[in-house]
Protein backbone atom coordinates (compact mmCIF):
# COMPACT_ATOMS: atom_id res chain seq x y z
CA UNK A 1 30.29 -25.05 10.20
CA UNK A 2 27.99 -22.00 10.87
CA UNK A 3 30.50 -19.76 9.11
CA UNK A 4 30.07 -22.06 5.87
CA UNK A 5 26.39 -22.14 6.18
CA UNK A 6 26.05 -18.31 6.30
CA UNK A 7 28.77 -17.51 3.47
CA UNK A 8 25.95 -20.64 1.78
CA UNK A 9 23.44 -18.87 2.12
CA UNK A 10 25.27 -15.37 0.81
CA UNK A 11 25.90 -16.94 -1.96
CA UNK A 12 22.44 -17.33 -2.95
CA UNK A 13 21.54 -15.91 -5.75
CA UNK A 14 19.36 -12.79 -5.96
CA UNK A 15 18.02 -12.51 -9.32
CA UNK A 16 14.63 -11.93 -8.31
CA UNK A 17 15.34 -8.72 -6.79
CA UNK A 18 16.30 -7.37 -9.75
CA UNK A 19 13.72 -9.26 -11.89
CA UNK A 20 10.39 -9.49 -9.96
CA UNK A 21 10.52 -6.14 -7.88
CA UNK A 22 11.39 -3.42 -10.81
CA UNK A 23 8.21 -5.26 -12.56
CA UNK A 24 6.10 -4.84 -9.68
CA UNK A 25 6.99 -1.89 -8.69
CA UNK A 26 6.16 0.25 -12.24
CA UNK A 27 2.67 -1.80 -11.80
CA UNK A 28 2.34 -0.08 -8.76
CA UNK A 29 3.52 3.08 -9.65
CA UNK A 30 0.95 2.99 -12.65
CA UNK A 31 -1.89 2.17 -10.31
CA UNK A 32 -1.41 5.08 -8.35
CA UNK A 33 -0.63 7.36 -11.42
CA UNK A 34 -4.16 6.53 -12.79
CA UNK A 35 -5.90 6.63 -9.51
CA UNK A 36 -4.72 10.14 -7.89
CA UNK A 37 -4.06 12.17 -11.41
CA UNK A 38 -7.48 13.40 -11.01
CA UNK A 39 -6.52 15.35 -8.72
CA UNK A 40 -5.13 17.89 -10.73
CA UNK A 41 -7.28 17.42 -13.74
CA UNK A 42 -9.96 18.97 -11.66
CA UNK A 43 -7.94 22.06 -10.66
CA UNK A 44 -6.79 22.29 -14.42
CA UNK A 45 -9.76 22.45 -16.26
CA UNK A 46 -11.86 19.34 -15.93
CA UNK A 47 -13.77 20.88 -12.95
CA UNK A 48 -15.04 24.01 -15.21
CA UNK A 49 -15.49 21.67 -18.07
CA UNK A 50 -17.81 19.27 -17.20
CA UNK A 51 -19.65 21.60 -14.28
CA UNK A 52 -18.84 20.15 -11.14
CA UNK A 53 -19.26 21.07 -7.99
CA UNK A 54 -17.34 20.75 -4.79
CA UNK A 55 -19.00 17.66 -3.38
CA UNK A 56 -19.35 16.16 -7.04
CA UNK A 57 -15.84 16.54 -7.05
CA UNK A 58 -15.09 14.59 -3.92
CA UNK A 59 -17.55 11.59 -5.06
CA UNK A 60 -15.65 11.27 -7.89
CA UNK A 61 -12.34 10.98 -6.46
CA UNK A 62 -13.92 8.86 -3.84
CA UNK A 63 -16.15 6.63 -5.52
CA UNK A 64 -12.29 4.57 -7.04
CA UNK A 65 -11.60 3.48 -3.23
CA UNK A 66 -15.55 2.19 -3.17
CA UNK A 67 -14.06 0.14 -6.37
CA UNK A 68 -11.38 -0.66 -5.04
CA UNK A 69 -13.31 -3.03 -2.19
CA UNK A 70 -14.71 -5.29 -5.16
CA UNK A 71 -11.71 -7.15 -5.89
CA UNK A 72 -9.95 -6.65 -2.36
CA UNK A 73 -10.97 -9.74 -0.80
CA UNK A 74 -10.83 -12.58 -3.73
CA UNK A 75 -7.45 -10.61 -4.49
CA UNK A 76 -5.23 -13.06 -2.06
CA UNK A 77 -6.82 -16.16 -2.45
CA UNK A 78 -6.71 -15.59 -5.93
CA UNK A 79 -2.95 -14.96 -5.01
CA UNK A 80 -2.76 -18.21 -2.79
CA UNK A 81 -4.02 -20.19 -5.56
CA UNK A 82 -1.37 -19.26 -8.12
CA UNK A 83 -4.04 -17.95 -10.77
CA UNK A 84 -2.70 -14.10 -10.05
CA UNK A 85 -0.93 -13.50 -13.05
CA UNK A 86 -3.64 -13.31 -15.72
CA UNK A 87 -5.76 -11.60 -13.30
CA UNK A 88 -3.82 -8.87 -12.78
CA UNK A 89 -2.98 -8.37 -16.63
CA UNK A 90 -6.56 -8.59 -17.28
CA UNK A 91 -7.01 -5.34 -14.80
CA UNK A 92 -3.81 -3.52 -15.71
CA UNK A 93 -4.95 -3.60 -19.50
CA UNK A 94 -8.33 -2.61 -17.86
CA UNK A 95 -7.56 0.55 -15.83
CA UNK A 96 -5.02 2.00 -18.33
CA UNK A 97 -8.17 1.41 -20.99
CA UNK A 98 -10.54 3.38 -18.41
CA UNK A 99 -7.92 5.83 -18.01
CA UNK A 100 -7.91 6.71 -21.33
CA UNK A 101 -11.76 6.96 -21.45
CA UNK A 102 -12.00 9.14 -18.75
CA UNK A 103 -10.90 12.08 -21.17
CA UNK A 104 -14.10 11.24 -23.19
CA UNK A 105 -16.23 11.24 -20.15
CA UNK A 106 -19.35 13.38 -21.19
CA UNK A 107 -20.84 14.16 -17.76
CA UNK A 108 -20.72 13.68 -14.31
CA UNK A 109 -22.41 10.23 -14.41
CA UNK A 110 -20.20 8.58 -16.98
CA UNK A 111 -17.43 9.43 -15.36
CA UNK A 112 -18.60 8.32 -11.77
CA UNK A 113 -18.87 5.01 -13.97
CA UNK A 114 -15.69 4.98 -15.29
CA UNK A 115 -13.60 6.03 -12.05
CA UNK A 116 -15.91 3.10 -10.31
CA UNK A 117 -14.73 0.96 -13.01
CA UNK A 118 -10.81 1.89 -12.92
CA UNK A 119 -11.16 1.59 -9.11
CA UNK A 120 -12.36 -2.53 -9.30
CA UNK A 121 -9.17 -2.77 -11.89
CA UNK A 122 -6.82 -1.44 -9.27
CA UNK A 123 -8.19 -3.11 -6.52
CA UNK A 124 -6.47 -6.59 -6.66
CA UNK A 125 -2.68 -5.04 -7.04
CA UNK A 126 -2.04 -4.03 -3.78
CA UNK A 127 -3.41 -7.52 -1.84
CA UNK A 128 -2.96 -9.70 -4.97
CA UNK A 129 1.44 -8.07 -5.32
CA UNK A 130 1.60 -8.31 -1.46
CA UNK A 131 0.76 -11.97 -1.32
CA UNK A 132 2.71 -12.82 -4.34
CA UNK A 133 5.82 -11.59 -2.74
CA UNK A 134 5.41 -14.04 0.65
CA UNK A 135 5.87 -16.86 -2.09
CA UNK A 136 9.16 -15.07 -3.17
CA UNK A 137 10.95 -13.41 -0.23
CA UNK A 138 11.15 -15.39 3.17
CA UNK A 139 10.67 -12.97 6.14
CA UNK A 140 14.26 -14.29 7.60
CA UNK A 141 16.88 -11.26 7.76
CA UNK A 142 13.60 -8.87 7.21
CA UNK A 143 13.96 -9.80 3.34
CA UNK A 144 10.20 -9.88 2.79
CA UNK A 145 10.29 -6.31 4.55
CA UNK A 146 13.12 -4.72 2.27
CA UNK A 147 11.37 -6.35 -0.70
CA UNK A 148 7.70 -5.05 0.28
CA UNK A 149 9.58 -1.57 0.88
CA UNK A 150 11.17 -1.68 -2.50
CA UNK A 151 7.67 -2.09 -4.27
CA UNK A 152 5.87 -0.03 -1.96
CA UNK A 153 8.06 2.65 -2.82
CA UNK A 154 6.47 3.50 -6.06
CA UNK A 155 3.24 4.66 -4.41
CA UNK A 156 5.34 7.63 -2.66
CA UNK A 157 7.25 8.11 -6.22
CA UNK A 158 4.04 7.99 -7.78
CA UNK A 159 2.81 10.69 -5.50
CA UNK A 160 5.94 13.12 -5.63
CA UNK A 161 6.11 12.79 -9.35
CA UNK A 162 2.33 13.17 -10.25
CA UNK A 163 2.17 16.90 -9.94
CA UNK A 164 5.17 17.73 -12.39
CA UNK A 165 3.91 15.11 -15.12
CA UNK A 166 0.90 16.44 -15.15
CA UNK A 167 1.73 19.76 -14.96
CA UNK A 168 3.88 19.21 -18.11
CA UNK A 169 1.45 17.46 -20.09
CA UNK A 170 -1.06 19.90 -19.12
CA UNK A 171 1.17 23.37 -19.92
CA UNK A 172 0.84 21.84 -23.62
CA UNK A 173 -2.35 20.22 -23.53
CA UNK A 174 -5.95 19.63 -21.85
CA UNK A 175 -6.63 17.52 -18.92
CA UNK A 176 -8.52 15.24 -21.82
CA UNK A 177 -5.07 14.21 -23.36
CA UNK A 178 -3.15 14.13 -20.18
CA UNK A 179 -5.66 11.40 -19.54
CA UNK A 180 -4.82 9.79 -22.88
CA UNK A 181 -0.67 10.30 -22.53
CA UNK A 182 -0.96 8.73 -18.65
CA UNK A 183 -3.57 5.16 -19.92
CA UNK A 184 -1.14 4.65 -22.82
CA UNK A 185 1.87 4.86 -21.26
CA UNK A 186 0.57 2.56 -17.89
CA UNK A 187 0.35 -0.21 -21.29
CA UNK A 188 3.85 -0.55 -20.56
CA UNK A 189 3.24 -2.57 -17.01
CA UNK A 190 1.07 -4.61 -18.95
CA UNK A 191 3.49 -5.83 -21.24
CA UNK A 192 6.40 -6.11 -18.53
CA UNK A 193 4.18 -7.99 -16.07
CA UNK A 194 2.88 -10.78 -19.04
CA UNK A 195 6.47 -11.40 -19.97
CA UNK A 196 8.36 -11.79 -16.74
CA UNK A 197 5.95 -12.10 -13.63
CA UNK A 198 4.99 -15.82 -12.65
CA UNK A 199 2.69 -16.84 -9.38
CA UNK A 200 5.25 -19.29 -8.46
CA UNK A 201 9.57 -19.58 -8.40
CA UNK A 202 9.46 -22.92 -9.91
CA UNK A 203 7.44 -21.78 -12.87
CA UNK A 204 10.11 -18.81 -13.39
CA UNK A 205 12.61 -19.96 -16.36
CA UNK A 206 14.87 -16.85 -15.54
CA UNK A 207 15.50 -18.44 -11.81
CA UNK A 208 18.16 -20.69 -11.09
CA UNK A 209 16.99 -23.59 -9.49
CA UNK A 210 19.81 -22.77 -6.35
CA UNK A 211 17.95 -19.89 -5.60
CA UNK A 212 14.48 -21.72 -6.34
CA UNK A 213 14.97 -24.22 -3.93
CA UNK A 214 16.53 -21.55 -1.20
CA UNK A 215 13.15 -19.42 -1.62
CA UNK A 216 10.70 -22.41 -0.99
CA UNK A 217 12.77 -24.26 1.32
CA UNK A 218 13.23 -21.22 3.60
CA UNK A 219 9.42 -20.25 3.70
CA UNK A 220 8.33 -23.95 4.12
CA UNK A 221 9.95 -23.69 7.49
CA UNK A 222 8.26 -20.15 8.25
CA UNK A 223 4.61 -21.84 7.56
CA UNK A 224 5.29 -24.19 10.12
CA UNK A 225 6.58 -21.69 12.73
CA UNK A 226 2.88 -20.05 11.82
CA UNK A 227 1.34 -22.81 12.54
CA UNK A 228 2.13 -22.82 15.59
CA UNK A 229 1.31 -19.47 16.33
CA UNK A 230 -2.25 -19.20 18.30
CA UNK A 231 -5.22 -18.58 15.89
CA UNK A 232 -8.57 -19.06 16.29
CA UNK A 233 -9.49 -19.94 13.12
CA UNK A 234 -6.96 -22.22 12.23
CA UNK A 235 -7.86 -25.56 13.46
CA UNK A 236 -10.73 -25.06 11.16
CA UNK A 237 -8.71 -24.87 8.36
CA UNK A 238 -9.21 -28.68 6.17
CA UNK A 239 -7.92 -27.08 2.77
CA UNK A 240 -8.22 -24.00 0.60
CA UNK A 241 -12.47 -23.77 -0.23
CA UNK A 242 -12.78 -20.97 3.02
CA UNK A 243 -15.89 -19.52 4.53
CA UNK A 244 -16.28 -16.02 5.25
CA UNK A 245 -17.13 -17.73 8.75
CA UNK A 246 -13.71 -18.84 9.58
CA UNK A 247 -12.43 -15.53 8.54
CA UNK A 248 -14.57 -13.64 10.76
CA UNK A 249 -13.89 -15.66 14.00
CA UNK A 250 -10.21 -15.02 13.77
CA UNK A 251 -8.93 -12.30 16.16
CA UNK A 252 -5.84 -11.66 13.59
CA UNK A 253 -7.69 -11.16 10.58
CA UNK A 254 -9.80 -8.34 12.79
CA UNK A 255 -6.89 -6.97 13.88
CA UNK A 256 -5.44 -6.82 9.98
CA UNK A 257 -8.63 -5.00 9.26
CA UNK A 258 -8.51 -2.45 12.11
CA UNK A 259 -5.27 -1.89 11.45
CA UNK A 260 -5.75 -1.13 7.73
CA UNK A 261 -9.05 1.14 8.01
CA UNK A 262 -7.18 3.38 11.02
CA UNK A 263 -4.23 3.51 8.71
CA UNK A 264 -6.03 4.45 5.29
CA UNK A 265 -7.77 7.05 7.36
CA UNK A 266 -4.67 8.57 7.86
CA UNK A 267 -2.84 8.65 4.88
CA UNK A 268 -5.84 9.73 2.08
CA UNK A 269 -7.14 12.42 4.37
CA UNK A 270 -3.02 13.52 4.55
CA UNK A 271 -2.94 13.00 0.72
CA UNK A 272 -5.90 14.86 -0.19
CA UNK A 273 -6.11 17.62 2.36
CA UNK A 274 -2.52 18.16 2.53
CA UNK A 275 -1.80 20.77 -0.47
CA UNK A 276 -4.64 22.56 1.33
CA UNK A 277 -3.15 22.87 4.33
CA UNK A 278 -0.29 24.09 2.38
CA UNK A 279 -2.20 26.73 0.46
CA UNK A 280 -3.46 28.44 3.51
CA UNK A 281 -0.07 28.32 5.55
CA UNK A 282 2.16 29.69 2.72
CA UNK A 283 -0.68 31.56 0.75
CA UNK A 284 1.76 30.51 -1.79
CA UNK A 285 0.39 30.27 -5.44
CA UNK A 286 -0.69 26.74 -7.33
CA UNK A 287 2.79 25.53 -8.77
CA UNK A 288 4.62 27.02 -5.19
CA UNK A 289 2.28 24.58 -3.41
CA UNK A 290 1.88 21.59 -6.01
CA UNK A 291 6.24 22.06 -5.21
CA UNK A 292 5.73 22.23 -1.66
CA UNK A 293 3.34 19.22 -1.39
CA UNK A 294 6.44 17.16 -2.98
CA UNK A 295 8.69 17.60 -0.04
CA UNK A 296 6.36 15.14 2.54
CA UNK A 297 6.47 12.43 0.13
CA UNK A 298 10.32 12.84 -0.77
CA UNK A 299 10.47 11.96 3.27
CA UNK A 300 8.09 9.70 2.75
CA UNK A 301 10.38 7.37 0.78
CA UNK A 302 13.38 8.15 3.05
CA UNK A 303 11.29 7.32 5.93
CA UNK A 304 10.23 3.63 4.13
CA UNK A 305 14.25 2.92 4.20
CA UNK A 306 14.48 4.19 7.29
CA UNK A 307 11.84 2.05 9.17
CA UNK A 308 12.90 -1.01 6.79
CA UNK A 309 16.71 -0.74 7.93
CA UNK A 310 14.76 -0.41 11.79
CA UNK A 311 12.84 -3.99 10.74
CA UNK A 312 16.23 -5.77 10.36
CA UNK A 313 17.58 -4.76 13.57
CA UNK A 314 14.33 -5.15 15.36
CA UNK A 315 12.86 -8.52 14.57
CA UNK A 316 9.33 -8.10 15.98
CA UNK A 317 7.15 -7.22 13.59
CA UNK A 318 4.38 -6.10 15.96
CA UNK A 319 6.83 -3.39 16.85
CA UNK A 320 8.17 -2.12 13.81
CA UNK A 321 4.16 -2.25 12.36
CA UNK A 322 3.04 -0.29 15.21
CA UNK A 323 5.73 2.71 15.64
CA UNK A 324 5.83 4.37 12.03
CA UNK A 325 1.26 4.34 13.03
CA UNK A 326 2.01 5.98 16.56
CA UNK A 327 4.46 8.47 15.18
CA UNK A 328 2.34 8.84 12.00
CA UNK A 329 -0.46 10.04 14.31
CA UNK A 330 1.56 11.99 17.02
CA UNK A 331 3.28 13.97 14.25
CA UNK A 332 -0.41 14.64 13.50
CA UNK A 333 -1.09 15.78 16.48
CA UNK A 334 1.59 17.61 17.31
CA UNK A 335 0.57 19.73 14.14
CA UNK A 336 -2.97 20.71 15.31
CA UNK A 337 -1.79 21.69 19.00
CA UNK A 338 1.20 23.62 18.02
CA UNK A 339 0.86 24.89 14.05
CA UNK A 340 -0.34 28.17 14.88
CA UNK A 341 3.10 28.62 16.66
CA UNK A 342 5.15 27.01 14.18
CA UNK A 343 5.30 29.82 11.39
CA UNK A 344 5.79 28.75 8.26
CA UNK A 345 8.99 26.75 8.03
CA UNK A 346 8.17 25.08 11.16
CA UNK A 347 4.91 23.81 9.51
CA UNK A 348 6.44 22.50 6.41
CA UNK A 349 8.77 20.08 8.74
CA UNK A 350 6.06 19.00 10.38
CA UNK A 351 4.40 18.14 7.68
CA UNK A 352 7.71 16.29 5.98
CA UNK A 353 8.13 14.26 9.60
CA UNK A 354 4.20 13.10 9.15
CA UNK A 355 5.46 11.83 5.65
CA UNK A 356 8.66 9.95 7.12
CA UNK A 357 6.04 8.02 8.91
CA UNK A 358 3.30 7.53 6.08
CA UNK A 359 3.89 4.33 4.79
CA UNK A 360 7.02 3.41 7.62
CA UNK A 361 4.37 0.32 8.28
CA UNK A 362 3.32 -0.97 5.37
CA UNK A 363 6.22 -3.34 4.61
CA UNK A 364 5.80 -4.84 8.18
CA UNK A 365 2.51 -4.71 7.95
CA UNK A 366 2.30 -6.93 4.94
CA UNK A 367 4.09 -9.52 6.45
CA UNK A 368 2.15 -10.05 9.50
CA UNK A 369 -0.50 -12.21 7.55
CA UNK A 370 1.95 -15.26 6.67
CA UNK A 371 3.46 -15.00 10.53
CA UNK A 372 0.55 -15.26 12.17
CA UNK A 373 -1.96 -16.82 10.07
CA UNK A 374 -1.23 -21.03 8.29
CA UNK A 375 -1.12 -20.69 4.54
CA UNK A 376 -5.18 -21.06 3.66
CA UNK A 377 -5.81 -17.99 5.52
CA UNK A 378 -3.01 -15.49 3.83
CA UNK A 379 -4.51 -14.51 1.10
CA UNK A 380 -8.07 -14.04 2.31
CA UNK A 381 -7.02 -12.05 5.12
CA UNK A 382 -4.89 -9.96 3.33
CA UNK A 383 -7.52 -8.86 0.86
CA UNK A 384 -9.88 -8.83 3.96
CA UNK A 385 -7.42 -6.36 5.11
CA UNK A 386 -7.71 -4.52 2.09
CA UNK A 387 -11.16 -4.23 2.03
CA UNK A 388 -10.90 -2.30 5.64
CA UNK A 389 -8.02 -0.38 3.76
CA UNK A 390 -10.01 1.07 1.10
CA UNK A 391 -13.15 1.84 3.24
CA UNK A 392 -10.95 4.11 5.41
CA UNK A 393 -9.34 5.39 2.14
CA UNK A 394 -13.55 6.89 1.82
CA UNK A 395 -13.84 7.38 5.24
CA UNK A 396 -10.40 9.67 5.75
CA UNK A 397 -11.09 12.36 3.03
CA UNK A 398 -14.65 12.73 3.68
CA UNK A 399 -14.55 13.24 7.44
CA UNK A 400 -11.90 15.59 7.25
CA UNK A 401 -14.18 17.61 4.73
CA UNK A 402 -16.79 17.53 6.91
CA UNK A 403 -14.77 19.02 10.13
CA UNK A 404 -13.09 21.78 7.11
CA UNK A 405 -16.60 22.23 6.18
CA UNK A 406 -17.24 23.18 10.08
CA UNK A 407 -14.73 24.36 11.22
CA UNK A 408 -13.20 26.42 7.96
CA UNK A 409 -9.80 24.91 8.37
CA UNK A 410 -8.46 21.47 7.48
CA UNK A 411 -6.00 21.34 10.08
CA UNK A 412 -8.54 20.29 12.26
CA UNK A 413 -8.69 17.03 10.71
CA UNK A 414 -5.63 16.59 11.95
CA UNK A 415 -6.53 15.98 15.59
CA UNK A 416 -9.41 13.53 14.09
CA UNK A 417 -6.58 11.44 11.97
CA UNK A 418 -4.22 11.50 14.91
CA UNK A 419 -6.49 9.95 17.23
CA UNK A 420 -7.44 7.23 15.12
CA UNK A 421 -3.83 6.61 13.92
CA UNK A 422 -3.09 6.10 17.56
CA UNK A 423 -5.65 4.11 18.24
CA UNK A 424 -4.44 1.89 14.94
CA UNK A 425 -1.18 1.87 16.20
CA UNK A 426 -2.41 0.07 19.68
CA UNK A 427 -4.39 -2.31 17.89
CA UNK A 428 -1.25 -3.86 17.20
CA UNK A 429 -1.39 -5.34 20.49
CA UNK A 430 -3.70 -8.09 19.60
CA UNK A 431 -0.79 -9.72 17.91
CA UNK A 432 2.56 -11.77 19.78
CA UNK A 433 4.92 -9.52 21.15
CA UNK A 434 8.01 -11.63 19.50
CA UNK A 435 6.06 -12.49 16.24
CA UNK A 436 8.67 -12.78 13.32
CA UNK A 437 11.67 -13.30 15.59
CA UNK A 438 11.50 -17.04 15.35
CA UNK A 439 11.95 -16.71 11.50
CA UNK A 440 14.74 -19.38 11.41
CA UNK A 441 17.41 -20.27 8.53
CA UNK A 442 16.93 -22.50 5.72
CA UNK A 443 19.42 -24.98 7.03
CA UNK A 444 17.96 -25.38 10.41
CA UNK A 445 15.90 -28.71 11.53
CA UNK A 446 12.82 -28.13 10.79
CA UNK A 447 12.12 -30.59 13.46
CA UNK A 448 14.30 -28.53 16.04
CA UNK A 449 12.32 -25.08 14.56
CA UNK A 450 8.98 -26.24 14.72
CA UNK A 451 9.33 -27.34 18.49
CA UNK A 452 11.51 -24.43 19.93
């Protein structure tokens, strides 16, 4: 009998994966094209251009995560509520517009406008995608990891394939029309994700209703394991009109939040600082180190596969969240304390293990909302969470300039980063030890489940 129910349940079928996630993941690798392109714009002419300084420089790139927060919050309960899709059109047609008038920006304040703008656009994909997904891949067999991996993914690809596309638009054109090139292509998402995306599987007419009824079934069950996990806020929970109150009183949703900031801290000071570091280790010219700066992030999506594959052996999810952070920050460490004897190959695998561990979280990450928290609270908390996210997305870069500013090298930001990645990683803590290894089978009693 439990041989037929598996070989039942194998035979599911798995449409969506090859449907859903290619969709969501070239909407995410579009988001992160349009956000961190600037970067080399400014080194390739838009920096002499339009007259900016240093620190104007910074604001710019990190007035998007400031726009980011706007939408972060209502993102998941805009998610929860199953009004996502025409949301998140509305903002992909947005950004790739803004990206395109960036390359008419006339001065420094229009284009702090314009990157604030693009940054509010972007801000509902990454809590608004990572809720949608809990409605489409249960958590049992670590499916909702492997799927949150496979979309993730395209933030790393975005990042290790940023440098060469702008490098080849640039070698034939200005920063202006690479702007132009990168808004119109990002339409494409647009189109992809009005055709084929839906907030629900039973509005999808390309699912069969087999593999509807598997999906919903299975993460019925799951909701009522969370209910019975122990949250504070949750026997105040009478239906879906929330109060920042109830939010706020819920240990969880803190922990979410810490979580995210310590996180964010780490990876967008690594993203930003990192071709520095690279610069003054190699003294390598600007294409040897926009090369170099690919290899962390090449590791960084072997490292996502890695920790995934590590999520279905090791079912608890406080565990497999809180290992890529501690290693993330260790690596980090490590660095600082022992660079200087390192040389220069040494260095670069350093800096390739901190990327193995860079986003190693996220997919468990994401999927600690829905096991700890009853449905009403998801989606708030995760854009809650995202809020937190982007704020240490500011905080990251511009502390780390600070301590370069200081100190004259930015691989003293390392020991700042490292510390508060550890720290992230022991926040973790807050949350059950075995949370996500009751995630139970479809065919189970839900009776039987629900008791256990």
């Amino acid at each position: 009998m439990g041989e037929t129910i598996k070989n039942t349940v194998k035979n599911i079928p798995r449409r969506r994966w090859f449907v859903l996630i290619p969709v969501c993941f070239l909407v995410n690798f579009f988001c992160g094209l349009d956000r961190s392109i600037i970067s080399v714009a400014l080194t390739g002419g838009m920096q002499q251009d339009l007259a900016l300084d240093a620190t104007m420089s910074g604001m710019i790139t990190g007035i998007t995560a400031i726009g980011l927060m706007v939408l972060a919050v209502p993102a998941g309960q805009i998610s929860q509520r199953g009004k996502l899709k025409k949301v998140v059109a509305t903002c992909i047609a947005g950004w790739s517009l803004l990206s395109i008038a960036t390359a008419f920006a006339p001065n420094e304040p229009a284009l702090l406008v314009i990157r604030f703008l693009l940054g509010v656009c972007e801000g509902i994909v990454s809590p608004g995608l990572t809720t949608l997904l809990t409605f489409w891949f249960p958590d049992k067999n670590g499916e909702r990891n492997r799927a949150q991996s496979a979309y993730l993914q395209s933030s790393a690809i975005a990042s290790i394939f940023m440098g060469p596309i702008a490098g080849a638009i640039m070698s034939v054109a200005t920063w202006r029309e690479m702007f132009i090139v990168v808004g119109c292509v990002s339409l494409i998402a647009f189109v992809l994700w009005a055709i084929i995306v839906k907030d629900r599987p039973s509005q999808a007419r390309w699912l069969s209703k087999e593999e509807c009824e598997h999906i919903e079934n299975q993460i019925a069950i799951e909701r009522e394991i969370a209910k019975k996990v122990e949250s504070s806020g949750s026997s105040e929970v009478k239906d879906e009109k929330l109060h920042l109150g109830i939010l706020l009183r819920n240990k969880y949703v803190w922990a979410l939040m810490g979580i995210g900031f310590c996180l964010n801290v780490g990876q967008f000071g690594f993203t930003l600082w990192m071709p520095t570091i690279i610069s003054d280790i190699t003294q390598a010219n600007i294409m040897n180190v926009g090369l170099l700066s690919a290899l962390p992030y090449i590791c960084t999506v072997i490292g996502i596969w890695i920790w995934s594959g590590i999520t279905k052996k090791v079912k608890s999810r406080r565990f497999t969240t809180a290992m890529p952070i501690f290693f993330f920050g260790v690596f980090m460490l490590f660095s600082f304390f022992f660079g200087s004897q390192l040389g220069v190959v040494g260095n670069i695998v350093c800096l390739c293990l901190i990327g193995s561990c860079y986003m190693g979280c996220i997919p468990s990450l994401y999927t600690l909302p829905s096991l700890a928290l009853v449905k009403e609270l998801d989606g708030p908390a995760r854009g809650m969470m995202a809020f937190a996210m982007n704020l240490g997305g500011f905080v990251g870069p511009t502390v780390v300039g600070m301590i370069t500013d200081v100190t004259g090298t930015a691989t003293t930001g390392f020991l700042f980063m490292g510390l508060v990645l550890v720290i992230g990683s022991l926040i973790t803590r807050v949350f059950p030890k075995g949370l996500g290894s009751n995630a139970t089978d479809v065919n189970a009693d839900p009776t039987e489940v629900v008791t256990k």
